[in-house]
Protein backbone atom coordinates (compact mmCIF):
# COMPACT_ATOMS: atom_id res chain seq x y z
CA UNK A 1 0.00 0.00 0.00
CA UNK A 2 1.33 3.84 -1.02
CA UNK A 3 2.34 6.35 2.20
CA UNK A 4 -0.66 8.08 0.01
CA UNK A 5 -3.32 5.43 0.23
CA UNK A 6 -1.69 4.60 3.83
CA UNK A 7 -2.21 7.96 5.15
CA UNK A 8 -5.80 8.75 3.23
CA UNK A 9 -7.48 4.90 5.62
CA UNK A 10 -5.74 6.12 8.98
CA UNK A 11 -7.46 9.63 7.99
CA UNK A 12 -10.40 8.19 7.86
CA UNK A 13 -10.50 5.74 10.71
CA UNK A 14 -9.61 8.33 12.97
CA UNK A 15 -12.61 11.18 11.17
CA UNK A 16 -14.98 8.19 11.99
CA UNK A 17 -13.95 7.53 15.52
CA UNK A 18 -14.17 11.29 16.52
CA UNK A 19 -17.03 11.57 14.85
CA UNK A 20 -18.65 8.25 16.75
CA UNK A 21 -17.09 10.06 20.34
CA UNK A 22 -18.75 13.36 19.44
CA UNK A 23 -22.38 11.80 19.03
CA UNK A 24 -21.70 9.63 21.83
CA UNK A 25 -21.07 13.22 23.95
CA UNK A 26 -24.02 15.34 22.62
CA UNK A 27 -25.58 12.16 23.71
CA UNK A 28 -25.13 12.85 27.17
CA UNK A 29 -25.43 16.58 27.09
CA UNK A 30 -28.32 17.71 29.09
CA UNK A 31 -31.43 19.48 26.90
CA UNK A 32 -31.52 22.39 27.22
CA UNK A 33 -35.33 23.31 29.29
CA UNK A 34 -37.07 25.89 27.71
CA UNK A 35 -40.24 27.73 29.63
CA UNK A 36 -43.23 30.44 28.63
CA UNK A 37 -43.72 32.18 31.49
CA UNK A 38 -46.89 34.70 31.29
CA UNK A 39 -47.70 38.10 33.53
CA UNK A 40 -50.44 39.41 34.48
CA UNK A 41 -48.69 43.13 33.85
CA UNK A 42 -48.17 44.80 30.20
CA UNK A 43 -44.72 45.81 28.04
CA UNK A 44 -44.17 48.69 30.10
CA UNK A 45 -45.27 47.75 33.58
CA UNK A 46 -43.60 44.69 33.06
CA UNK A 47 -40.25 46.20 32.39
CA UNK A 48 -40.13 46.95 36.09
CA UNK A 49 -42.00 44.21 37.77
CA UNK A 50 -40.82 40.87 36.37
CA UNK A 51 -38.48 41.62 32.88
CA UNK A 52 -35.28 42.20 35.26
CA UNK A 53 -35.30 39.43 37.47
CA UNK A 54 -36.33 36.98 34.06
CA UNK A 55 -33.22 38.87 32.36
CA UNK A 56 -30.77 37.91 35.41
CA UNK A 57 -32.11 34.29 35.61
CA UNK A 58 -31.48 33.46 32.10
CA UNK A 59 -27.71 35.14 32.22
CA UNK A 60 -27.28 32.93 35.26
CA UNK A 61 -28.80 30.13 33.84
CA UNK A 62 -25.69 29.97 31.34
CA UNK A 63 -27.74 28.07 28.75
CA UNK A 64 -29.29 25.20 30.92
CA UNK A 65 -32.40 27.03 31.18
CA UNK A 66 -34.32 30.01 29.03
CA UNK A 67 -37.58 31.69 30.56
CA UNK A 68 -39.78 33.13 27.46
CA UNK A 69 -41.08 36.44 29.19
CA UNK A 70 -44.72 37.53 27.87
CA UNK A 71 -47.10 40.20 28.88
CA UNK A 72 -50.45 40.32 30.15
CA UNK A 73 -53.15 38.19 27.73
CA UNK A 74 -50.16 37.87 24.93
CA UNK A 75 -50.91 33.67 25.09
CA UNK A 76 -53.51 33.35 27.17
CA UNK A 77 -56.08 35.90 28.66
CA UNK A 78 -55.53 36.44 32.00
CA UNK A 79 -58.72 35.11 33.71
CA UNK A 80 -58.25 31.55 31.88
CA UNK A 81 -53.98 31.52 33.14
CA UNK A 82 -54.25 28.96 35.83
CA UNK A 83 -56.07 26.04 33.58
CA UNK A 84 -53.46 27.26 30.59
CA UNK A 85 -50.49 26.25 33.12
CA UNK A 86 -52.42 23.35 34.07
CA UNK A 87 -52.67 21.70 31.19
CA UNK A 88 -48.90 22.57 30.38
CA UNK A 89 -49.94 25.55 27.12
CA UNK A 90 -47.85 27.50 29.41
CA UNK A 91 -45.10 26.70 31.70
CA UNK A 92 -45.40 29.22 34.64
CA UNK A 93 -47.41 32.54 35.39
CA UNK A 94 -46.36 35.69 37.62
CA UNK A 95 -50.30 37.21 38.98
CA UNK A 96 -52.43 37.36 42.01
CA UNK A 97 -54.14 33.96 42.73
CA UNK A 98 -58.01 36.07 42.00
CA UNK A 99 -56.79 37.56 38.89
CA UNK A 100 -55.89 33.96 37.47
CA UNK A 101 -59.38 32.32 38.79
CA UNK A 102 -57.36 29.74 41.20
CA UNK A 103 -59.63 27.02 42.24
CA UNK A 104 -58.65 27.41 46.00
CA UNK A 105 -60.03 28.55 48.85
CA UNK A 106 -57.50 30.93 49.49
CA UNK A 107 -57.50 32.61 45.98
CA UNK A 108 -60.14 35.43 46.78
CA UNK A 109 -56.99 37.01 49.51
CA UNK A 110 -54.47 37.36 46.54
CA UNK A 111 -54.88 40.63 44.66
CA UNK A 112 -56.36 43.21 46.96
CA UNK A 113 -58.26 41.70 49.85
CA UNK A 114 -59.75 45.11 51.27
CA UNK A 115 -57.62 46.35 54.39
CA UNK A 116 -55.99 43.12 55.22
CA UNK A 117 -52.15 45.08 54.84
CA UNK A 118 -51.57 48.92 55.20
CA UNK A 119 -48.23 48.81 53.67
CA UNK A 120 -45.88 46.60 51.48
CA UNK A 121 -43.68 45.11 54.35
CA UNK A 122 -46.41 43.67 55.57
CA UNK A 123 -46.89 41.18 52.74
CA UNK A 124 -43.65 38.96 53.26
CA UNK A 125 -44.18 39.29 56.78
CA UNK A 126 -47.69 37.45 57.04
CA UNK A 127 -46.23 35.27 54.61
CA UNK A 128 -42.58 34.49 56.40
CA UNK A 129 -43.67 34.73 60.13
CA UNK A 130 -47.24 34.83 60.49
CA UNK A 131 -48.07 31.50 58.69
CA UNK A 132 -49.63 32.47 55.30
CA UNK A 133 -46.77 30.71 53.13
CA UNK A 134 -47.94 27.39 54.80
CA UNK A 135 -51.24 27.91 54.19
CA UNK A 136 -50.84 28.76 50.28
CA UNK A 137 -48.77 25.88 50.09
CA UNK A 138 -51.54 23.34 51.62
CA UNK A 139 -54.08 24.96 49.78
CA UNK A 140 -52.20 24.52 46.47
CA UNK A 141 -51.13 21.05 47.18
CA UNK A 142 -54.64 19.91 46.58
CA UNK A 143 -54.81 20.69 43.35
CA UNK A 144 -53.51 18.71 40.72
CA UNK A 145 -51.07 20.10 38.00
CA UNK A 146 -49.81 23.87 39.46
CA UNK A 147 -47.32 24.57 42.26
CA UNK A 148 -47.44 27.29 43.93
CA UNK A 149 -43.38 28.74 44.50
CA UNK A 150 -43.96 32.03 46.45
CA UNK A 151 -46.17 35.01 47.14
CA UNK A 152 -44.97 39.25 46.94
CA UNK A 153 -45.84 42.63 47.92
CA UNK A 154 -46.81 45.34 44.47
CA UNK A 155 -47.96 48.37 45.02
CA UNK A 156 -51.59 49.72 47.34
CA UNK A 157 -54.56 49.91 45.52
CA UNK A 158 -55.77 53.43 44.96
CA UNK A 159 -58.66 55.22 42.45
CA UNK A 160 -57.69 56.87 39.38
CA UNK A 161 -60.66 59.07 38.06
CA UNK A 162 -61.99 61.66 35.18
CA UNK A 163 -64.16 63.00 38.23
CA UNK A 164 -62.66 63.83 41.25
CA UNK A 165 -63.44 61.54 44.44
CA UNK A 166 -64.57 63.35 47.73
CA UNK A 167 -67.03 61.63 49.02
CA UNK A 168 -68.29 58.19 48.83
CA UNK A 169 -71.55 59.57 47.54
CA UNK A 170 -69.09 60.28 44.53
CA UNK A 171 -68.19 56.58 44.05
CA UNK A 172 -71.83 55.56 42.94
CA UNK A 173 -72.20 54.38 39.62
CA UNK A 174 -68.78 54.73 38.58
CA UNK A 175 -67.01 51.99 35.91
CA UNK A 176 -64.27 51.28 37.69
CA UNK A 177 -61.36 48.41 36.22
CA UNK A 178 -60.17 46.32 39.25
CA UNK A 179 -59.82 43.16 40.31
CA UNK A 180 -62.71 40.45 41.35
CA UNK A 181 -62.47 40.51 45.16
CA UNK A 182 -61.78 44.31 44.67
CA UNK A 183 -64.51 44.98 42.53
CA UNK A 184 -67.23 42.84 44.82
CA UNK A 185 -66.08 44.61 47.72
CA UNK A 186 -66.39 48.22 45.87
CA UNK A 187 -69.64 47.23 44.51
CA UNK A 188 -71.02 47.63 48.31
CA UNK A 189 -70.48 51.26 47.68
CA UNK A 190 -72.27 51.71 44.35
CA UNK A 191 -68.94 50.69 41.95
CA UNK A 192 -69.81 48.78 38.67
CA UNK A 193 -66.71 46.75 38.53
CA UNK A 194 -65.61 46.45 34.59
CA UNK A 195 -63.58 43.45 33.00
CA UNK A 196 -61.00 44.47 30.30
CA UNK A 197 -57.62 43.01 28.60
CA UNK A 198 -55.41 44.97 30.26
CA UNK A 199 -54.22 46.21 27.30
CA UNK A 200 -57.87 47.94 26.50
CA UNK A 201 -57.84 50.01 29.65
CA UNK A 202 -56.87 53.32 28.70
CA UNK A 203 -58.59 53.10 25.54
CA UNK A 204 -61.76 52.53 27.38
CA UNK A 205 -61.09 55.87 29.67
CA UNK A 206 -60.74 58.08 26.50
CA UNK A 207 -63.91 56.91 24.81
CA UNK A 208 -65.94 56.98 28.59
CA UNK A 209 -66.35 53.12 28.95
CA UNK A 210 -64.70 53.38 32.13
CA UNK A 211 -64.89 56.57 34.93
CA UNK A 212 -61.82 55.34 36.15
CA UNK A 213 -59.25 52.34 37.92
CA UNK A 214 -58.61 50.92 41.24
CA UNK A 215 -55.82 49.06 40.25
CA UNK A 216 -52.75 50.10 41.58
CA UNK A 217 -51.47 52.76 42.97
CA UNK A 218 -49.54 56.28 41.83
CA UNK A 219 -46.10 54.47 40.69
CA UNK A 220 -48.14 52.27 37.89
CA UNK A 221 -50.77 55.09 36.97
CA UNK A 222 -47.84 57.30 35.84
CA UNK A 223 -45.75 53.67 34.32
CA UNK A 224 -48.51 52.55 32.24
CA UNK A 225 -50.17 55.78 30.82
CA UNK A 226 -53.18 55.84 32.78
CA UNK A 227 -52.09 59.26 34.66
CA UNK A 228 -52.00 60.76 30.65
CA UNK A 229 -56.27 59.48 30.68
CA UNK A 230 -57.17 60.44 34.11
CA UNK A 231 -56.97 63.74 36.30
CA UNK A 232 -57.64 62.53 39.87
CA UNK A 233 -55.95 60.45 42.35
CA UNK A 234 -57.44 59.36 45.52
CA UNK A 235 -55.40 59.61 48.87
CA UNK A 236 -57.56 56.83 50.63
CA UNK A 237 -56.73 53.08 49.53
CA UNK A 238 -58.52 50.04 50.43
CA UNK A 239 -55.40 48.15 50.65
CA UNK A 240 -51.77 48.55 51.44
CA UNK A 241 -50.30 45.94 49.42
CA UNK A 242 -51.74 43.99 46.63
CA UNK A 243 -50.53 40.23 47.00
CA UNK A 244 -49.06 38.68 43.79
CA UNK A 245 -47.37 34.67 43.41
CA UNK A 246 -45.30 33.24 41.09
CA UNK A 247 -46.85 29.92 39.97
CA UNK A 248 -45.65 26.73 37.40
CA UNK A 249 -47.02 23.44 35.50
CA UNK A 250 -45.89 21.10 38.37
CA UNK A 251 -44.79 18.52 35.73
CA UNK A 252 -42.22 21.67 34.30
CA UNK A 253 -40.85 22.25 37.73
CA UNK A 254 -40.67 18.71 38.90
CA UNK A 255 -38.13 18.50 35.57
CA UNK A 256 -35.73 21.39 36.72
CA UNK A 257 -33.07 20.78 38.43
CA UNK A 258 -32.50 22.04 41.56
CA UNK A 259 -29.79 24.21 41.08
CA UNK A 260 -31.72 26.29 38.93
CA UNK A 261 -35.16 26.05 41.05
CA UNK A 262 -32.92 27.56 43.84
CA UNK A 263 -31.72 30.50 41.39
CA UNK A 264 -34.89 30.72 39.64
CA UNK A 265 -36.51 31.34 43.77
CA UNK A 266 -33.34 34.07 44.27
CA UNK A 267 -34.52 35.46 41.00
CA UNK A 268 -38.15 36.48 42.76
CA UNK A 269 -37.28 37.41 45.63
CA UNK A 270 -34.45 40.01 43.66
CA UNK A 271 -38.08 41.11 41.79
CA UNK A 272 -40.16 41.34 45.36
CA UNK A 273 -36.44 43.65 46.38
CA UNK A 274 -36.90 45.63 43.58
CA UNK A 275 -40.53 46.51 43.59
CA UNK A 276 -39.97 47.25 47.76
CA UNK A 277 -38.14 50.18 47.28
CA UNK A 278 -39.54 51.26 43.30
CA UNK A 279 -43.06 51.39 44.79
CA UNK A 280 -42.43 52.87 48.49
CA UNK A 281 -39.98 55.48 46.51
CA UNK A 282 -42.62 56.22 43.51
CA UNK A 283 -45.74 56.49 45.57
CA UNK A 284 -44.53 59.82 47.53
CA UNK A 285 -42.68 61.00 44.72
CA UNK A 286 -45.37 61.20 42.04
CA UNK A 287 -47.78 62.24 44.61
CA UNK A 288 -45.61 65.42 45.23
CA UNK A 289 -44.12 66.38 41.84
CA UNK A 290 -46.09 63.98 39.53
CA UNK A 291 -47.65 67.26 38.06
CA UNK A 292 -50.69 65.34 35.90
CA UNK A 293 -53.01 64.15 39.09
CA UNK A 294 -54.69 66.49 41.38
CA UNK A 295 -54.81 64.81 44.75
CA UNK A 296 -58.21 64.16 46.17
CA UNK A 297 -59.29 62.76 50.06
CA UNK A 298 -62.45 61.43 51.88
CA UNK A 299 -62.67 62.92 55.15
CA UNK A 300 -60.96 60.14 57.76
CA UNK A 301 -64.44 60.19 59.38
CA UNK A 302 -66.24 58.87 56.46
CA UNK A 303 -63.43 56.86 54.88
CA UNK A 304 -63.97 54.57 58.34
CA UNK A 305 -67.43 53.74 57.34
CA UNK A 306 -66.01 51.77 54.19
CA UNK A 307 -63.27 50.23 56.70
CA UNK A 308 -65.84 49.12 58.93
CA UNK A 309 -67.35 47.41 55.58
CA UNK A 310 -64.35 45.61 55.19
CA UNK A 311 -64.11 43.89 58.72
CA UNK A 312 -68.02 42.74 57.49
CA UNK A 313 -66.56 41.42 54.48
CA UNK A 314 -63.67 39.83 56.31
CA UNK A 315 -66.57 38.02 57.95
CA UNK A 316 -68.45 36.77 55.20
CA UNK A 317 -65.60 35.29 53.68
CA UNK A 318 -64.36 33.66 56.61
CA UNK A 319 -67.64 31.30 56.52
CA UNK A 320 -66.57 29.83 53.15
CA UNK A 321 -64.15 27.51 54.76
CA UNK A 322 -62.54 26.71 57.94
CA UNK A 323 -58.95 27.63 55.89
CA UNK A 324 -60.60 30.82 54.82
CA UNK A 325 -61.74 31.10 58.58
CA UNK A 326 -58.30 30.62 59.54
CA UNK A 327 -56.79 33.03 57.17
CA UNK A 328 -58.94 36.23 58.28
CA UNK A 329 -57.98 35.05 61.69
CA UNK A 330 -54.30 35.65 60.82
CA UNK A 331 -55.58 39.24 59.42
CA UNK A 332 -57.01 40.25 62.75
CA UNK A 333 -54.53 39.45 64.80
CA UNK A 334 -52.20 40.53 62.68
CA UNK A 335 -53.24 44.26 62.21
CA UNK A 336 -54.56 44.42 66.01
CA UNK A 337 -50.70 43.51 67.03
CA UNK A 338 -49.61 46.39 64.46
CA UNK A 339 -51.95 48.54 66.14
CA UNK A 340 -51.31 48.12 69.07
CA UNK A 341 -47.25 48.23 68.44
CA UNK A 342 -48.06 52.24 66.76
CA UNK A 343 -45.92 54.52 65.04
CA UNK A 344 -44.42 53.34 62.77
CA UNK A 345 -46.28 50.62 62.26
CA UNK A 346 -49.61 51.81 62.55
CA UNK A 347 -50.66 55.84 62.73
């Protein structure tokens, strides 16, 4: 045989044996997992509330893992999320457990629950020491398909009008967008709570659909647009904190591994961080030199006639279940300790 014809067979043997070892590698390599995650918030509120930590996790992630960020009713509208990430059309969701129509017990405190926190510390800390992160996770366990990973504070929930608000006589008959529990609470007080995409909502102020939103508070109303549509804020909230959760398919998240379900978890709580001290700072800065919303306030007096209201409320929903029961419990003695402890806890 020539050096030639020598050379061109021991080529070859050794082409085929590293190309036999390569395929026996990629074998072995690990897929890489791939998620849709869906918010309940739009492009631009998003950008602050989720679109960060989502950014961080998949740079950390280093190619194991990419989260698919979209916004509010992009895939699925919002109101039909939790059977969506049950039956795996989407991998995880970032919402309020009301917003998402959770079939728990527990899903008519998530969102606004009216009075339950006064500000947004007090969120993580019903959650962390007060017993609420057990009781999500129990409630959530008994439902097949969606695990629950963790719940947050966002922003109080104050009105955004056309008319000003100065009175509660001035509340009746107004469209207002909010959220379910919200709105049923509101509607004791003459509110017609309105359903939209969120998307919709500030078209629906300009043609006179809506009067106004109890949705958030300042910080969004100036994010989103909706201070551009509206001309009056009201001081008064009926809640401190709205509660949001981060949620996934439980198939999805029994399949990551746990090095990255112990960054994706760092990669909420860096969101819940962020939105501490974005919110607490916004609030009292657009209320001061925001410059498009005139401020309005119901008398203290009168305001405590819609907190008494709430207490009711707290009531009725405590007779759905003895979970529920135990849940408004929590409430009470929460907010009677924080009471009691004052400034600056309580005024």
């Amino acid at each position: 045989m020539s050096t030639r014809r020598k050379f061109l067979k021991t080529a070859a043997v050794a082409t085929g044996a590293s190309a036999l070892g390569s395929a026996h590698i990629y074998a072995h390599e690990p897929k890489k997992i791939t998620w849709r995650l869906q918010t309940y918030a739009g492009p631009a509120l998003a950008e602050h509330v989720i679109k960060p930590s989502i950014d961080a996790f998949n740079l950390a992630a280093n190619g194991e893992m990419e989260i698919q960020l979209y916004f509010a009713d992009q895939l699925v509208p919002t109101g039909e999320l939790f059977r969506a990430m049950q039956r795996g059309t989407i991998d995880a969701v970032q919402s309020d457990d009301d917003s998402i129509a959770a079939p728990v017990d527990v899903s008519v405190f998530g969102g606004y629950f009216p009075f339950a926190t006064r500000y947004s510390l007090d969120v993580p800390v019903l959650f962390e020491k007060y017993g609420l992160r057990q009781i999500w996770e129990e409630a959530y366990g008994e439902v097949e398909g969606v695990t629950w990973l963790g719940a947050g504070a966002w922003d109080p929930c104050h009105f955004a009008t056309v008319e000003p608000i100065r009175s509660l006589a001035d509340l009746k008959g107004k469209r207002i967008f909010t959220f379910p529990t919200a709105g049923k609470f509101l509607s004791r007080f003459g509110v017609i709570p309105v359903t939209l995409p969120w998307e919709d909502v500030e078209v629906a102020v300009q043609t006179g659909e809506l009067d106004g939103i109890t949705w958030s508070g300042i910080t969004e109303d100036y994010t989103v647009g909706w201070a551009d549509v509206t001309k009056y804020f009201l001081t008064n909230n009926i809640s401190g904190a709205w509660i949001g959760s981060y949620f996934a398919n439980s198939e999805k998240w029994a399949e990551v591994p746990e090095h990255l379900k112990t960054l994706f978890k760092l990669c909420m709580d860096s969101s819940h961080y962020y939105r501490q001290h974005w919110y607490w700072g916004g609030e009292a800065q657009l209320r001061v030199e925001g410059g498009k919303l005139q401020l309005t306030t119901i008398p203290d007096a009168e305001w405590k006639t819609v907190e008494d209201e709430a207490h009711k409320f707290w009531d009725e929903i405590a007779k759905a279940s003895p979970r529920s029961a135990k849940v408004v419990e929590i409430f009470k003695k929460y907010n009677a300790l924080m009471d009691k402890a004052g400034p600056p806890y309580r005024s």
